[in-house]
N, C-alpha and C. Protein backbone atom coordinates (compact mmCIF):
# COMPACT_ATOMS: atom_id res chain seq x y z
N UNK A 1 36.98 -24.94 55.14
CA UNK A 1 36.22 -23.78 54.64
C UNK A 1 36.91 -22.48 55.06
N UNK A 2 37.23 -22.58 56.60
CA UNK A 2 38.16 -21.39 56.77
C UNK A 2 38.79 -20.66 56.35
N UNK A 3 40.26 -22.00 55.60
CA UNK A 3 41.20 -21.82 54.70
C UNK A 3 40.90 -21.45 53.80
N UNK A 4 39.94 -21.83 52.77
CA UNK A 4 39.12 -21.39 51.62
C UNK A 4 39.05 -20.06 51.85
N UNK A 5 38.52 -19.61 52.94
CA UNK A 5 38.37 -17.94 52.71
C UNK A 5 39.05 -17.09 53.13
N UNK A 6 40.19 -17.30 53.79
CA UNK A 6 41.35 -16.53 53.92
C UNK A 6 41.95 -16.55 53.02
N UNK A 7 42.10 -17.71 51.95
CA UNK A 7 43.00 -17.63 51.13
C UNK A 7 42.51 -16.64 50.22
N UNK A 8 40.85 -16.71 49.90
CA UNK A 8 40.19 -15.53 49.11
C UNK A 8 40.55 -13.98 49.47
N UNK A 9 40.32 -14.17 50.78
CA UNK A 9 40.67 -12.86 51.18
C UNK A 9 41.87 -12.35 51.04
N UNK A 10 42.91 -13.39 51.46
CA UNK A 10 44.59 -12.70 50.88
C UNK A 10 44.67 -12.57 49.36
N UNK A 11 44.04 -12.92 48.38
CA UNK A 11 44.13 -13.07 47.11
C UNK A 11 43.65 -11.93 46.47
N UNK A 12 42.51 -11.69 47.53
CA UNK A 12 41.85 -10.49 47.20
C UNK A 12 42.17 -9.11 47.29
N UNK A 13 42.91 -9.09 49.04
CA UNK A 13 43.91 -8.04 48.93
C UNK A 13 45.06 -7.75 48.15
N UNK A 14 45.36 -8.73 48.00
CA UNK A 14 46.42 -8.76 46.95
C UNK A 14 46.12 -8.03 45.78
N UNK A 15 45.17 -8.41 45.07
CA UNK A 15 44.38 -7.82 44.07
C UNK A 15 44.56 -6.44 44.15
N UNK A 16 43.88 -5.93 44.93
CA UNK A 16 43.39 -4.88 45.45
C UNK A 16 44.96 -3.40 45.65
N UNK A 17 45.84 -4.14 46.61
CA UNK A 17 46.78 -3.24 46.87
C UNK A 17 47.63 -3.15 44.98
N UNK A 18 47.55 -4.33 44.48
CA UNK A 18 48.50 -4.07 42.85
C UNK A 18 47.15 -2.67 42.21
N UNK A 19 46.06 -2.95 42.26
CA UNK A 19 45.36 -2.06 41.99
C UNK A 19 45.30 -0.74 42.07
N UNK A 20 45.69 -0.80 43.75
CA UNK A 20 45.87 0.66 43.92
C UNK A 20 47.45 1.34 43.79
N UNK A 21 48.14 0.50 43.44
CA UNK A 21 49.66 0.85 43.23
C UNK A 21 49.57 1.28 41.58
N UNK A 22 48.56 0.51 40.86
CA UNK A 22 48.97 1.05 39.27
C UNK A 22 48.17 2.43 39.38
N UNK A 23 47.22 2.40 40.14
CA UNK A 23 46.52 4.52 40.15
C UNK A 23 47.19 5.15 40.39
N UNK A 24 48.41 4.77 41.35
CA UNK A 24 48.72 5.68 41.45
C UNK A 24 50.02 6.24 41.00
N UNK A 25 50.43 5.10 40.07
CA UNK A 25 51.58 5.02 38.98
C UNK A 25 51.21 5.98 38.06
N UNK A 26 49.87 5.81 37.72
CA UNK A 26 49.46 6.31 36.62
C UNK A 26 49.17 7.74 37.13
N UNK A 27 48.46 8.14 38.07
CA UNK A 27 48.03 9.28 38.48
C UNK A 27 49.87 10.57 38.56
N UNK A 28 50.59 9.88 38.96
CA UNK A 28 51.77 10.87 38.64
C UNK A 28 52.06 11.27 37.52
């Protein structure tokens, strides 16, 4: 179960940082 949710959680950050890299692609 652990694994299960770290892996969510890295997946999630992951998510998250491409997310905030295209705002701010776009924002320039």
């Amino acid at each position: 179960l652990t694994d299960f949710m770290s892996r969510r959680i890295a997946a999630f950050r992951k998510n998250l940082i491409e997310l905030t890299e295209l705002e701010i692609k776009h924002a320039r």
